[in-house]
Protein backbone atom coordinates (compact mmCIF):
# COMPACT_ATOMS: atom_id res chain seq x y z
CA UNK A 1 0.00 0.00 0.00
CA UNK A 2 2.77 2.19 0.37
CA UNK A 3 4.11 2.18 -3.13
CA UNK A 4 0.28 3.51 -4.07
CA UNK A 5 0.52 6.12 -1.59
CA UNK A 6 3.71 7.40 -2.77
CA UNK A 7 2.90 7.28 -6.37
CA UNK A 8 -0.05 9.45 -5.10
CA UNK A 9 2.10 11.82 -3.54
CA UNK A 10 4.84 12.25 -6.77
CA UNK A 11 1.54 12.99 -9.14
CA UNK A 12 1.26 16.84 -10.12
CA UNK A 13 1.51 18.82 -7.03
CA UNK A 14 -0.04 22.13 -6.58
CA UNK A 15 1.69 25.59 -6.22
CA UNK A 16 1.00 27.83 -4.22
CA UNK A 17 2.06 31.49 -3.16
CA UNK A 18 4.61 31.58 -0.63
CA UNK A 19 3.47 32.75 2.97
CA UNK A 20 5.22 36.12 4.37
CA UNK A 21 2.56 36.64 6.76
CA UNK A 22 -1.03 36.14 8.10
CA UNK A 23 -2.17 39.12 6.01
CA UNK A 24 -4.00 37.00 3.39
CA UNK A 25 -2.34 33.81 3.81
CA UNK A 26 -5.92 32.32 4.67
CA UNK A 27 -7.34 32.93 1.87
CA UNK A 28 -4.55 32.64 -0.96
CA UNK A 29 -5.50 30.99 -4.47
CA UNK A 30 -3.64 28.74 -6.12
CA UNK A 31 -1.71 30.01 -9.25
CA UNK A 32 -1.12 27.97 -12.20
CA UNK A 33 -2.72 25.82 -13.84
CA UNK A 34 -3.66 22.55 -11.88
CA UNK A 35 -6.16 25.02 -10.06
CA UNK A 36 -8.68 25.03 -14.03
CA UNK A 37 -11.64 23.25 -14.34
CA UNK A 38 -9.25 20.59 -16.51
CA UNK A 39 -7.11 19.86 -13.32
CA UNK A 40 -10.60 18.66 -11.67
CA UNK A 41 -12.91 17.19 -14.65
CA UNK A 42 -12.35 13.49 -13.30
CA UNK A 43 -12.09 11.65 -10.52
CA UNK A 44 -8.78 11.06 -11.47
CA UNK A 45 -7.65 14.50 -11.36
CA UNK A 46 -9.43 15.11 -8.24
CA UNK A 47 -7.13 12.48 -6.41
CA UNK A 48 -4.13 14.09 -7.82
CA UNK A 49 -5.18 17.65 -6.11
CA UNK A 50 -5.98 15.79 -3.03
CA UNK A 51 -2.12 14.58 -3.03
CA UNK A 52 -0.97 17.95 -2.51
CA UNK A 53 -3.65 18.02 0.72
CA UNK A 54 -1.88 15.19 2.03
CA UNK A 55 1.68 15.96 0.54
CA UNK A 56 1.72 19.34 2.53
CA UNK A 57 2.17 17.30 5.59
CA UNK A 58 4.94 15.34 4.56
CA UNK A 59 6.81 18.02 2.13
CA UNK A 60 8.25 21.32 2.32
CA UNK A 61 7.48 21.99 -1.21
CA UNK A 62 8.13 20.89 -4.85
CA UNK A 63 11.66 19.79 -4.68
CA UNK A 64 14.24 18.52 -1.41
CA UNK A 65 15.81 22.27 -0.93
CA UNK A 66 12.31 24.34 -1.92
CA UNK A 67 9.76 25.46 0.59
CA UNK A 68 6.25 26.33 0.29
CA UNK A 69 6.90 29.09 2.94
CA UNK A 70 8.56 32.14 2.71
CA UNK A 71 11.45 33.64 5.57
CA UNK A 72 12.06 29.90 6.54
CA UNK A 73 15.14 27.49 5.53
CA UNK A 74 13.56 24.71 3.57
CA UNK A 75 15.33 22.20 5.66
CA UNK A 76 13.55 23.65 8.71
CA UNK A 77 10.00 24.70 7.06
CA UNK A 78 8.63 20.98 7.50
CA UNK A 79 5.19 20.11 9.54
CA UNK A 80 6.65 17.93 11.85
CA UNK A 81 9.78 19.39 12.17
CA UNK A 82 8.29 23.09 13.28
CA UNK A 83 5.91 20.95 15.43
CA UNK A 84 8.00 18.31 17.43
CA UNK A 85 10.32 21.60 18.26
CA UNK A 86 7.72 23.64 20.22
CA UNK A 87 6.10 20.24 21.66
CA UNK A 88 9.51 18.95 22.51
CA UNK A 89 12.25 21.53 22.69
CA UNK A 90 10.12 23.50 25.83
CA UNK A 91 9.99 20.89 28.00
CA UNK A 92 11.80 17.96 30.05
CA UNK A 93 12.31 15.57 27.34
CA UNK A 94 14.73 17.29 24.55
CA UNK A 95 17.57 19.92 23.86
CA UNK A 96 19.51 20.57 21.09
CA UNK A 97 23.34 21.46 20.77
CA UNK A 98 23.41 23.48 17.80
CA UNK A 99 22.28 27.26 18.74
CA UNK A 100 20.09 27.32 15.73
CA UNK A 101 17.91 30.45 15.51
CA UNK A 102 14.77 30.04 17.71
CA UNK A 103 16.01 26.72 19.45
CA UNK A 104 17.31 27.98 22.36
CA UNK A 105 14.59 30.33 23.56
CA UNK A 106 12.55 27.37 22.85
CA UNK A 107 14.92 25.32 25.29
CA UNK A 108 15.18 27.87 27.76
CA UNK A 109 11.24 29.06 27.80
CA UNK A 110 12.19 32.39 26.64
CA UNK A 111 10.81 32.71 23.44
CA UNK A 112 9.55 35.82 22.02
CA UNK A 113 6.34 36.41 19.15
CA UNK A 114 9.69 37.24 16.99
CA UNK A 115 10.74 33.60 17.16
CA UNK A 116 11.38 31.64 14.05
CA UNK A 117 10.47 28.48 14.93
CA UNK A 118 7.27 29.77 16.49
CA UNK A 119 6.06 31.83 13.21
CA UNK A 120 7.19 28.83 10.87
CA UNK A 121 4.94 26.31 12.50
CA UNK A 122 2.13 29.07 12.77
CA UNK A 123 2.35 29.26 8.84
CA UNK A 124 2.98 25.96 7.78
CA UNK A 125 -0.49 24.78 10.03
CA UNK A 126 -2.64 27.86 8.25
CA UNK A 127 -0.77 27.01 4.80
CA UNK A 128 -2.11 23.70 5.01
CA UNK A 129 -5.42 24.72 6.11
CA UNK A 130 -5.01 26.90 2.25
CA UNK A 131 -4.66 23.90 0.96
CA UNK A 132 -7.54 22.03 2.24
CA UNK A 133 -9.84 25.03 1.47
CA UNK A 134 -8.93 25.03 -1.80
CA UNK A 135 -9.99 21.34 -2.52
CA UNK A 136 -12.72 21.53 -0.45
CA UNK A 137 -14.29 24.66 -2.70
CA UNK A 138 -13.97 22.69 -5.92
CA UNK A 139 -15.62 19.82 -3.72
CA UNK A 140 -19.25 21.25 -3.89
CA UNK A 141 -21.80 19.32 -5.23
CA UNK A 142 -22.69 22.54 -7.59
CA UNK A 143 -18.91 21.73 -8.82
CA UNK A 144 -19.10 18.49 -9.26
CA UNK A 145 -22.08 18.54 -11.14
CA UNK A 146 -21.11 21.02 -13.34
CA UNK A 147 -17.85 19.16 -14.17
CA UNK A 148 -20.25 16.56 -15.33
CA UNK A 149 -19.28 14.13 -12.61
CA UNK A 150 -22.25 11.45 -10.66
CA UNK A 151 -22.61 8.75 -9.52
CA UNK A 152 -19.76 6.31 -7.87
CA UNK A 153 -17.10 9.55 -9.21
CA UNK A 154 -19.00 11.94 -7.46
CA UNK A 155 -19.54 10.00 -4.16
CA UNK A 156 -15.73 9.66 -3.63
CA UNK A 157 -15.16 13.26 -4.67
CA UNK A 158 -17.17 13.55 -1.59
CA UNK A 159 -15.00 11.04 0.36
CA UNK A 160 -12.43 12.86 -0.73
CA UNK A 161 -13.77 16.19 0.43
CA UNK A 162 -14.03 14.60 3.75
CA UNK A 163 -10.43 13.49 4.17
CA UNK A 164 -9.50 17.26 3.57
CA UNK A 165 -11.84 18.56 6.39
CA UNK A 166 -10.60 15.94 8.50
CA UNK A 167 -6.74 17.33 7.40
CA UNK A 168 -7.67 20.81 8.39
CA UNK A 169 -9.39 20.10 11.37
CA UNK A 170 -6.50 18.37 12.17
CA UNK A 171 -4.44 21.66 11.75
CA UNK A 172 -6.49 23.58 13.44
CA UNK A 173 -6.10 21.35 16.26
CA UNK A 174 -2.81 21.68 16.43
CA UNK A 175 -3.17 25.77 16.27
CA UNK A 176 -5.90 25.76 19.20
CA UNK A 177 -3.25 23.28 21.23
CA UNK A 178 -0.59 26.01 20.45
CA UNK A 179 -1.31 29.35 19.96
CA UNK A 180 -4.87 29.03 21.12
CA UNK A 181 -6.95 31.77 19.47
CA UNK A 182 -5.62 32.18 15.70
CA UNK A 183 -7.19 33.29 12.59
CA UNK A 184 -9.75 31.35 11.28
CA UNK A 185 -11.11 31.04 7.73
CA UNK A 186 -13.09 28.07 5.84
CA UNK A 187 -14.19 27.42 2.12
CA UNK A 188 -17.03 29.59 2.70
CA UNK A 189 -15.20 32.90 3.21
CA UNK A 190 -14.36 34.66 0.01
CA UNK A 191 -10.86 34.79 -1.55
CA UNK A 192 -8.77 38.06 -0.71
CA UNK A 193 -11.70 40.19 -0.11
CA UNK A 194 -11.11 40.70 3.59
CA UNK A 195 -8.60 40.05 6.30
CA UNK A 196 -9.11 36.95 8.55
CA UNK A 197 -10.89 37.06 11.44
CA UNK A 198 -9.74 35.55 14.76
CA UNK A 199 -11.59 33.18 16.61
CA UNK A 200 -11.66 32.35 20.37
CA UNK A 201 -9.83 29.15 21.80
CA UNK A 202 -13.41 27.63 22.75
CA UNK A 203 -15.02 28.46 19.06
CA UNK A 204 -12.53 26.63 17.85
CA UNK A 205 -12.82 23.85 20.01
CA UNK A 206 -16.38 24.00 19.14
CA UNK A 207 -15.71 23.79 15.46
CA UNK A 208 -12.98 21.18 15.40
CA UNK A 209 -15.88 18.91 17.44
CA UNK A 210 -18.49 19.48 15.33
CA UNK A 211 -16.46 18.94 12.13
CA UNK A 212 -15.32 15.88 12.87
CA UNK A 213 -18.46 14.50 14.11
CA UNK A 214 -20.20 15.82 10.47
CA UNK A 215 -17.26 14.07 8.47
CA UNK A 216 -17.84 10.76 10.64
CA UNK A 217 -19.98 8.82 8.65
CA UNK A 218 -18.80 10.14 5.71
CA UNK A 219 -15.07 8.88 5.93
CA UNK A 220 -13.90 5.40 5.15
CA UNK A 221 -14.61 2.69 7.78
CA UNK A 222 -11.41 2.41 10.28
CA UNK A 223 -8.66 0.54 8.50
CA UNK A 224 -10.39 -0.11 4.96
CA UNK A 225 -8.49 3.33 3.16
CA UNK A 226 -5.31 3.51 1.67
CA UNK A 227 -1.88 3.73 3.88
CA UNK A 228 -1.48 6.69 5.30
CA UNK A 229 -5.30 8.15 4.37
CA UNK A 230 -7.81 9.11 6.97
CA UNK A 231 -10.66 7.53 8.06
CA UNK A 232 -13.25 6.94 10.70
CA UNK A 233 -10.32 5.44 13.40
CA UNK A 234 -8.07 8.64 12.86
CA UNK A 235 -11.46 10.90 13.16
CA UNK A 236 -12.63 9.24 16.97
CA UNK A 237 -8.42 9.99 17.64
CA UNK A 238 -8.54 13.32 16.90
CA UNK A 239 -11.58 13.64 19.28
CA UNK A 240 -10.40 11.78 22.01
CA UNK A 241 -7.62 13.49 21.98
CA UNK A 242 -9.47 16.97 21.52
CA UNK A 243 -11.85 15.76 24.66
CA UNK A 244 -8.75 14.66 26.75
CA UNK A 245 -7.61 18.06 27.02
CA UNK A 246 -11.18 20.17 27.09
CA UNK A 247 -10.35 20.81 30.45
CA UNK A 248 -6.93 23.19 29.49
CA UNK A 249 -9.05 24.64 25.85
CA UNK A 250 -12.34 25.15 27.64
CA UNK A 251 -12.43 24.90 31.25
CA UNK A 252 -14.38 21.94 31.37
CA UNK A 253 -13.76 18.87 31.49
CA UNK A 254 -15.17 16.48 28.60
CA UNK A 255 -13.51 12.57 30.15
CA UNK A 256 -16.51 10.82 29.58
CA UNK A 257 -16.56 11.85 25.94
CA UNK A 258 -12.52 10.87 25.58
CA UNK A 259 -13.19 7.37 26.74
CA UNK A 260 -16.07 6.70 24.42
CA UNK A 261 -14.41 8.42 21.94
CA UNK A 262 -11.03 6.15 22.48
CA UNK A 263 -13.06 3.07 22.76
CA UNK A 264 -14.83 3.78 19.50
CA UNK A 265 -11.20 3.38 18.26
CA UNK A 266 -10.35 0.64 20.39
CA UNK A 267 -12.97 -1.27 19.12
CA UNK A 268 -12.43 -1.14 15.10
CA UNK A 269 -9.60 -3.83 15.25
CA UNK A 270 -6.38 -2.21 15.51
CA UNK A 271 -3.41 -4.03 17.70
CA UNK A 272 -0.06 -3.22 19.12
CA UNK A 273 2.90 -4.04 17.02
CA UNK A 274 4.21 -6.93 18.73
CA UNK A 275 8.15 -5.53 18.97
CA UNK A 276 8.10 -1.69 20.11
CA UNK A 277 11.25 -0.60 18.36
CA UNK A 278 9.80 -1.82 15.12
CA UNK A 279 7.18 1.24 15.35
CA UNK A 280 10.14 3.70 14.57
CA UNK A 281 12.05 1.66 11.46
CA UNK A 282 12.33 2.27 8.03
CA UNK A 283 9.34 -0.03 7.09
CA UNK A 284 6.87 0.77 9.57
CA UNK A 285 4.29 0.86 6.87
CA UNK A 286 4.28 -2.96 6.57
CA UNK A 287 2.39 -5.28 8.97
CA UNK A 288 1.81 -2.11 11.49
CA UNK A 289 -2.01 -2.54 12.58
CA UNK A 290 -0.82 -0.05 15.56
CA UNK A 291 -0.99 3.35 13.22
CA UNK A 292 -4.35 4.80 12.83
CA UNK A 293 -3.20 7.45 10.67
CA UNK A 294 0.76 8.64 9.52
CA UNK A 295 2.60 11.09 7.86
CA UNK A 296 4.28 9.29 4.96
CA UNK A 297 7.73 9.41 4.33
CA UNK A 298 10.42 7.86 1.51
CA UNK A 299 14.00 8.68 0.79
CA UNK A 300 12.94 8.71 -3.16
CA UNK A 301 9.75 10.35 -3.44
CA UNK A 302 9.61 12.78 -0.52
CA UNK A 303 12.71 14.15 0.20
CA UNK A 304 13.33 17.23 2.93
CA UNK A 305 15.46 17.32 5.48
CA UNK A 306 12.46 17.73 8.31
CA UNK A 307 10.13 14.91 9.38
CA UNK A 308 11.71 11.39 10.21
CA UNK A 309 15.26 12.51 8.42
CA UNK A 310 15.18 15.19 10.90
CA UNK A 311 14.59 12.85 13.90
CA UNK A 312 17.08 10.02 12.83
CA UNK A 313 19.59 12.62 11.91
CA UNK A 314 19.65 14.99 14.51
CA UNK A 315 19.58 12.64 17.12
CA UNK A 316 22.87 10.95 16.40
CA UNK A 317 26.13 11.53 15.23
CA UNK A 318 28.13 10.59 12.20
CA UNK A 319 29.93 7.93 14.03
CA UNK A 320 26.96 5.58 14.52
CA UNK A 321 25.85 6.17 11.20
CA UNK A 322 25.29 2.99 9.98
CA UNK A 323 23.54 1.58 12.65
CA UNK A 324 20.80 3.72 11.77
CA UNK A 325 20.91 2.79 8.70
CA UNK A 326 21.97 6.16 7.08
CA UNK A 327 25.05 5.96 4.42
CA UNK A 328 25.78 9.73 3.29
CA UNK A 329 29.14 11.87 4.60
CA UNK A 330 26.49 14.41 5.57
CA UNK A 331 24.50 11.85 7.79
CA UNK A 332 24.41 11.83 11.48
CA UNK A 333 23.79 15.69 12.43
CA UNK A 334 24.61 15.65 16.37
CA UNK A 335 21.79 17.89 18.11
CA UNK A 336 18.89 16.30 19.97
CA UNK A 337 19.80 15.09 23.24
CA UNK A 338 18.11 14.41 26.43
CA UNK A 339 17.65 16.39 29.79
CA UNK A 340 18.25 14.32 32.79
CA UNK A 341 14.27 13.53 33.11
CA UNK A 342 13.57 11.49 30.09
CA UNK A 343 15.83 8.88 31.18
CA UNK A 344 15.05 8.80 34.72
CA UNK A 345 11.54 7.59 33.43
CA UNK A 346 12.77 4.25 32.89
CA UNK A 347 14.23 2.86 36.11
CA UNK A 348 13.69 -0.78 35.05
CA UNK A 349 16.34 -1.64 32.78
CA UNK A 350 14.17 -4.53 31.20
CA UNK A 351 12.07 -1.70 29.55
CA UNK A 352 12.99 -2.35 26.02
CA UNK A 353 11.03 1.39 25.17
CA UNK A 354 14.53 2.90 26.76
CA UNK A 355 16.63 3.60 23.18
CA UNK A 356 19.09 5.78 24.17
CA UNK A 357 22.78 5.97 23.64
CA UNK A 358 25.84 7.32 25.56
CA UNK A 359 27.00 6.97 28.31
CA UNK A 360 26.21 10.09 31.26
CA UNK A 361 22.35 10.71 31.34
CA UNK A 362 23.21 14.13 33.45
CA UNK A 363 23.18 17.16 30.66
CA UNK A 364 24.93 19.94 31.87
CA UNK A 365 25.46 21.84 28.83
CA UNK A 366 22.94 21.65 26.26
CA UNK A 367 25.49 22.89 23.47
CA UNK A 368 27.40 19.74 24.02
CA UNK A 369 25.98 16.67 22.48
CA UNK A 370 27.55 14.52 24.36
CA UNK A 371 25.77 15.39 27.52
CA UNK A 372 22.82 13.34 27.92
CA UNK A 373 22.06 11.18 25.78
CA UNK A 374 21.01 10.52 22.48
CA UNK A 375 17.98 8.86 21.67
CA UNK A 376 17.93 5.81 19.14
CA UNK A 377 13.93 5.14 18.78
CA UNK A 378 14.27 6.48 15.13
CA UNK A 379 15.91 4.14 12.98
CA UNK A 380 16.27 4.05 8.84
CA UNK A 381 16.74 0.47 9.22
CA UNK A 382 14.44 -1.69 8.44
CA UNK A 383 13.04 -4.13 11.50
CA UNK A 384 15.48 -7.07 9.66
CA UNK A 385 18.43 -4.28 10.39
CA UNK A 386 18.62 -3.24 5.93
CA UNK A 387 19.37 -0.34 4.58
CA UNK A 388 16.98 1.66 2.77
CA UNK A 389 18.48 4.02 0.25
CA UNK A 390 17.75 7.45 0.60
CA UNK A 391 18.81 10.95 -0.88
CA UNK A 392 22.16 11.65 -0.12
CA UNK A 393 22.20 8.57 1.91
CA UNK A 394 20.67 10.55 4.60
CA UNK A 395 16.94 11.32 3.58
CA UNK A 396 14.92 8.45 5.73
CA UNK A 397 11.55 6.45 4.97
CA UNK A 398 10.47 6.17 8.44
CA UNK A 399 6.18 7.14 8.47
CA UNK A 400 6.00 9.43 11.46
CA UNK A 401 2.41 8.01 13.66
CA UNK A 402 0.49 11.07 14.25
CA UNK A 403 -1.90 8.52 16.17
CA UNK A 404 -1.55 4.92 17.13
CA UNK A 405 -3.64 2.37 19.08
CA UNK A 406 -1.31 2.81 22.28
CA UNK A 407 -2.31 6.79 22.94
CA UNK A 408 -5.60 5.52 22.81
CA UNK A 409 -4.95 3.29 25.82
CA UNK A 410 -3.63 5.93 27.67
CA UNK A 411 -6.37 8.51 27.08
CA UNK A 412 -8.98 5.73 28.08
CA UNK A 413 -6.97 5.01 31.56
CA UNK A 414 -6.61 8.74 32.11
CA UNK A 415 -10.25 9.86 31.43
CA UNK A 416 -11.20 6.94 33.61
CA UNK A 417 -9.33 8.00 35.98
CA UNK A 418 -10.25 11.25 36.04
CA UNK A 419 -13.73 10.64 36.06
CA UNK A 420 -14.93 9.68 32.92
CA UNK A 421 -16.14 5.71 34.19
CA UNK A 422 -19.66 7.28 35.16
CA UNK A 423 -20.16 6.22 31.02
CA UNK A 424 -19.31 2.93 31.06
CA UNK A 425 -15.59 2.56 31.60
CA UNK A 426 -13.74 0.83 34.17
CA UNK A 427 -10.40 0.77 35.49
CA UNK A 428 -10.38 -2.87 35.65
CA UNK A 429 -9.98 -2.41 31.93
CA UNK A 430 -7.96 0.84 31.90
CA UNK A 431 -5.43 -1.50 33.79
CA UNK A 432 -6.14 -4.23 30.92
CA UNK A 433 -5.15 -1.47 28.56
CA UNK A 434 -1.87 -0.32 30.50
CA UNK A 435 -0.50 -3.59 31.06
CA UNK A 436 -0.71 -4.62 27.53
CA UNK A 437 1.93 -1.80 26.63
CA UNK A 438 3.97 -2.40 29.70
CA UNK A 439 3.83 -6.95 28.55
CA UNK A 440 5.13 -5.35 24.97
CA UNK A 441 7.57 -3.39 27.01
CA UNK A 442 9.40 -5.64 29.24
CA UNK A 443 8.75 -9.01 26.92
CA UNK A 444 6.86 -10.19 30.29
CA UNK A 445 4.23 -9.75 32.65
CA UNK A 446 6.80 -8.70 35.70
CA UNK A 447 6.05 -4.94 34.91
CA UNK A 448 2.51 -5.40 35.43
CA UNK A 449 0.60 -2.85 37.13
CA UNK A 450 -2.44 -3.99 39.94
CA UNK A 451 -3.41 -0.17 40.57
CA UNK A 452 -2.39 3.38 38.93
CA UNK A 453 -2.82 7.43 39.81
CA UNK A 454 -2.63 9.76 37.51
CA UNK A 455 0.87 10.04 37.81
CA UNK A 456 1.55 6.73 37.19
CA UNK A 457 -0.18 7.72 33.24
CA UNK A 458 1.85 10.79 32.84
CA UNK A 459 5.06 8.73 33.61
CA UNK A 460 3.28 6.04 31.43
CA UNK A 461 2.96 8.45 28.47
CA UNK A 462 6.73 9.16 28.62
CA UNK A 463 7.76 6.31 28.65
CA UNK A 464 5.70 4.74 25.68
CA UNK A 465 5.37 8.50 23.72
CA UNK A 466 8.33 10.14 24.23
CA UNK A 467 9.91 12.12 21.71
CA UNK A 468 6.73 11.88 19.58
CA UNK A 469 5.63 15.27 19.76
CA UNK A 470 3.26 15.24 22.97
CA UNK A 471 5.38 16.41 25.59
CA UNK A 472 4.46 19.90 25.99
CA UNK A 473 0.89 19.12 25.71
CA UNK A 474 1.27 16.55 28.20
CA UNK A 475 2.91 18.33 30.87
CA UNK A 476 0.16 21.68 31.09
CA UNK A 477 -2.54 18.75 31.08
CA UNK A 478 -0.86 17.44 34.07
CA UNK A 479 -0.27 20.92 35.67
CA UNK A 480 4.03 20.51 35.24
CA UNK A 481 4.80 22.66 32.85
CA UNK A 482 5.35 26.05 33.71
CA UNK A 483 4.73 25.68 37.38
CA UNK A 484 7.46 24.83 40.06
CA UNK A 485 6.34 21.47 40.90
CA UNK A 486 8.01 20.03 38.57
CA UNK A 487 11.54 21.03 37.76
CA UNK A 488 14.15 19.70 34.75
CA UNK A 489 17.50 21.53 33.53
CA UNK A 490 17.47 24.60 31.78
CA UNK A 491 13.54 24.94 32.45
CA UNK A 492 12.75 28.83 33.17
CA UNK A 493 16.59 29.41 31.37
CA UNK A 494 18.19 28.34 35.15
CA UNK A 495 20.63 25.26 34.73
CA UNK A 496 18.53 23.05 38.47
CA UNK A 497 15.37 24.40 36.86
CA UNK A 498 12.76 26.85 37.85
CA UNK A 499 8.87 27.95 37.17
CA UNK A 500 7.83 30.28 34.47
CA UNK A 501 4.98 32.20 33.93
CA UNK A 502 1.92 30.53 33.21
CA UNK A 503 1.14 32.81 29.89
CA UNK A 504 3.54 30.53 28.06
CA UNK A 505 1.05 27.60 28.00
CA UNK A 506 0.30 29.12 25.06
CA UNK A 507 2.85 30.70 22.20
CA UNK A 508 2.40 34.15 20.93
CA UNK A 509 0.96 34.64 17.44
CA UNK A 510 4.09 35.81 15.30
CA UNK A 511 4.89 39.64 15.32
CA UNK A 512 4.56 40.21 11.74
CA UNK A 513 0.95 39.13 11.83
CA UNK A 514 -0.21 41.31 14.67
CA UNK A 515 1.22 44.14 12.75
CA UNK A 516 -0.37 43.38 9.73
CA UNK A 517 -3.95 42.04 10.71
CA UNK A 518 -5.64 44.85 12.82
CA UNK A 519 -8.18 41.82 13.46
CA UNK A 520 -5.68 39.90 15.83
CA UNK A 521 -5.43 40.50 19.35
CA UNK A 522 -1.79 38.82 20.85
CA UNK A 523 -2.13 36.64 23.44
CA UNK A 524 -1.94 37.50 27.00
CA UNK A 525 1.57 38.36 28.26
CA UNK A 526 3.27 38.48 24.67
């Protein structure tokens, strides 16, 4: 299935204009000439417009060194990149060694609405929201219809349609969980007439909910679409995920509706990938009933270096090259490293999740590599240790899991625990659920828990998510991020750690699009 994905992905992509700011970058057009009535006058060339929907997530434009965004290096202007840095960079799990622009405010909570890091992930998430609106105009039935398209065609135009609301309520997820109250604009708004509008954090959360449950029965049943396509498991995800943290984007709690909503999931047939490590190799894609829904990546077809390349790279150096399966001179980029914390999670040295390498887990220094240690969950190995080849021998084909059966565990246990078995769910099974990663974990039943607190789940969710881009979000949930209850080094920019103000549970919205949108209000404290 993956060699269909990734065909889909090399058709045609669309251009379009490069993003300077938030002026009008809601409501661009694309530009040439895969946007004409010829580009969509089959099903055919519908699917090839709905690969750039999907390609925006795992490219950074049409070509290995090009962006789709303006003021950004290419190499840094990927999705997952810009995202795993603010979800991973502020908090106890990562650092980086190189001083890069933007990283170290990040590492330090320091940053500023000037930050590059900050303003690149803001754009990239409303670029691809561009995107989807785009499709999801020439989706209308009055389009369809007056392409000439019925029938079976038109029905999976609308499928298709779907998939791209469920992409940009995915996006604008991820811009409620960052920046909280940013612009907002839908296919229904009118191209460059006037400047967004912003919405509130609990509109949004409002809209994202009732999105997904409209798409719902539209979308493909849970694991009948292609790799790496959404359906109706990565829709109930997204929601229990949404409704895990209602308490932090409304101020109310919605527990009961994360444990239906993981159990919904839980219940379509997914399973855990019997060998952990084999979740983070180069052919992930095959035999994985674990992944609800990934980004795609391949050394040939999608080449940038941000995504999985980024992750195997920069979290080794050139010396262990090969055992990650890279080949290149250029391979093995020496930045991510641990903080003293991520480590410490995993006292039991029969926890096969622990993938780290070095040999001092205290980081003193963040600029120095070598402190800490590196982490080796990402691997461009395959899970029978070959090498997959790869641009410049350093480009990776690792999918990245944006969800996967074993967060869905976790959010059940949690919303149990916090309240949510008045609907039905018990901890008798939350415990099921948790021991089944911890048997995966340790090869055995001897980690097996009898009883858990809430702790015991945020400690959990290190362990089995760490370095996956949930860190951040994790630790406000849990009331340890900016406060002083919970320390790590660096944290507050003090080497033994100290608290922060509490207005950096949320990032600013970048500088240049405050200035330029008199409809945006900054958030508080920025």
């Amino acid at each position: 299935m993956r060699t269909l994905i990734y065909n889909f992905f090399g058709i045609t992509m669309l251009a379009l204009l490069g993003l300077t700011s938030c002026q009008n970058e809601l409501d661009l057009k694309p530009t040439n000439d895969i946007t004409s009535d010829r580009a969509y006058s089959s099903l055919a060339g519908y699917k090839q417009v709905l690969a750039k929907v999907y390609g925006a997530y795992a490219l950074t434009g049409n070509g290995v060194r090009l962006s789709d965004l303006g003021g950004i290096d290419p190499g840094n202007s990927d999705f997952l990149r810009l995202f795993w840095n603010l979800q991973e960079m502020s908090t106890d799990e990562a650092v980086n060694a190189w001083g890069d622009r933007g990283l170290v405010d990040l590492q330090t909570n320091s940053w500023t609405s000037d930050n590059v890091q900050i303003q690149g992930l803001y754009t990239r998430s409303i670029y691809q929201i561009t995107v989807a609106n785009t499709f999801i105009r020439e989706s209308s039935d009055e389009k369809i219809s007056s392409r000439g398209l019925s029938g079976a065609d038109a029905s999976e135009i609308r499928r298709f349609a779907a998939e791209a609301r469920f992409l940009r309520a995915f996006q604008y997820w991820v811009l409620l969980d960052v920046f909280g109250n940013p612009p907002f604009v839908t296919e229904q708004d009118a191209i460059g007439k006037t400047l967004p509008k912003q919405t509130t954090r609990s509109a949004l959360f409002n809209y994202i909910e009732s999105e997904l449950k409209a798409i719902e029965p539209l979308m493909a049943d849970a694991r009948q679409n292609e790799y790496g396509r959404a359906d109706k498991g990565a829709v109930n995800a997204l929601l229990a995920r949404l409704y895990i943290n209602a308490q932090v984007y409304l101020g109310q709690p919605k527990y009961a509706e994360a444990r239906e909503a993981a159990s919904k999931v839980i219940a379509a047939g997914y399973s855990l990938m019997p060998e952990y490590k084999n979740l983070f190799r180069a052919d992930n894609h095959l035999n994985n009933n674990e992944v609800i829904l990934s980004i795609n990546y391949d050394g040939t077809n999608t080449q940038n270096f941000g995504g999985t390349t980024f992750l195997v790279n920069a979290s080794i150096k050139g010396a262990w090259k090969e055992e990650f399966g890279l080949t290149g001179p250029e391979a093995g980029w020496a930045g991510n490293h641990t903080r003293d914390n991520l480590p410490a999670l995993f006292p039991s040295t029969n926890d096969k999740r622990a993938m780290f390498k070095g040999n001092d887990p205290t980081m003193d220094d963040f600029n120095i590599f070598d402190e800490g240690l590196a982490v080796a969950k990402w691997n461009n190995l395959t899970s029978d240790d070959k090498v997959v080849p790869g641009y410049e021998g350093r480009v990776c084909s690792v999918d990245f899991p944006l969800f996967r059966l074993a967060e869905m565990y976790l959010i059940y246990a949690e919303a149990v625990k916090r309240g949510g078995a008045s609907s039905g769910g018990t901890e008798g099974t939350a415990i099921t659920y948790l021991n089944l990663l911890r048997q995966r974990a340790y090869g055995n039943a001897t980690g097996n828990l009898s009883a858990y607190s809430l702790d015991d789940i945020l400690n959990e969710r290190g362990r089995e998510l760490y370095w996956e881009g949930f860190r951040r979000t994790d630790l406000i949930r849990f009331g340890k991020f900016s406060e002083g209850s919970y320390l790590w080094p660096f944290k507050g920019g003090v080497k033994a750690g100290s608290p922060f103000s509490s207005h950096r549970n949320l990032y600013p919205l970048p500088a240049s699009d405050i200035s330029s949108n008199p409809n945006l209000t900054q958030n508080t404290g920025y």
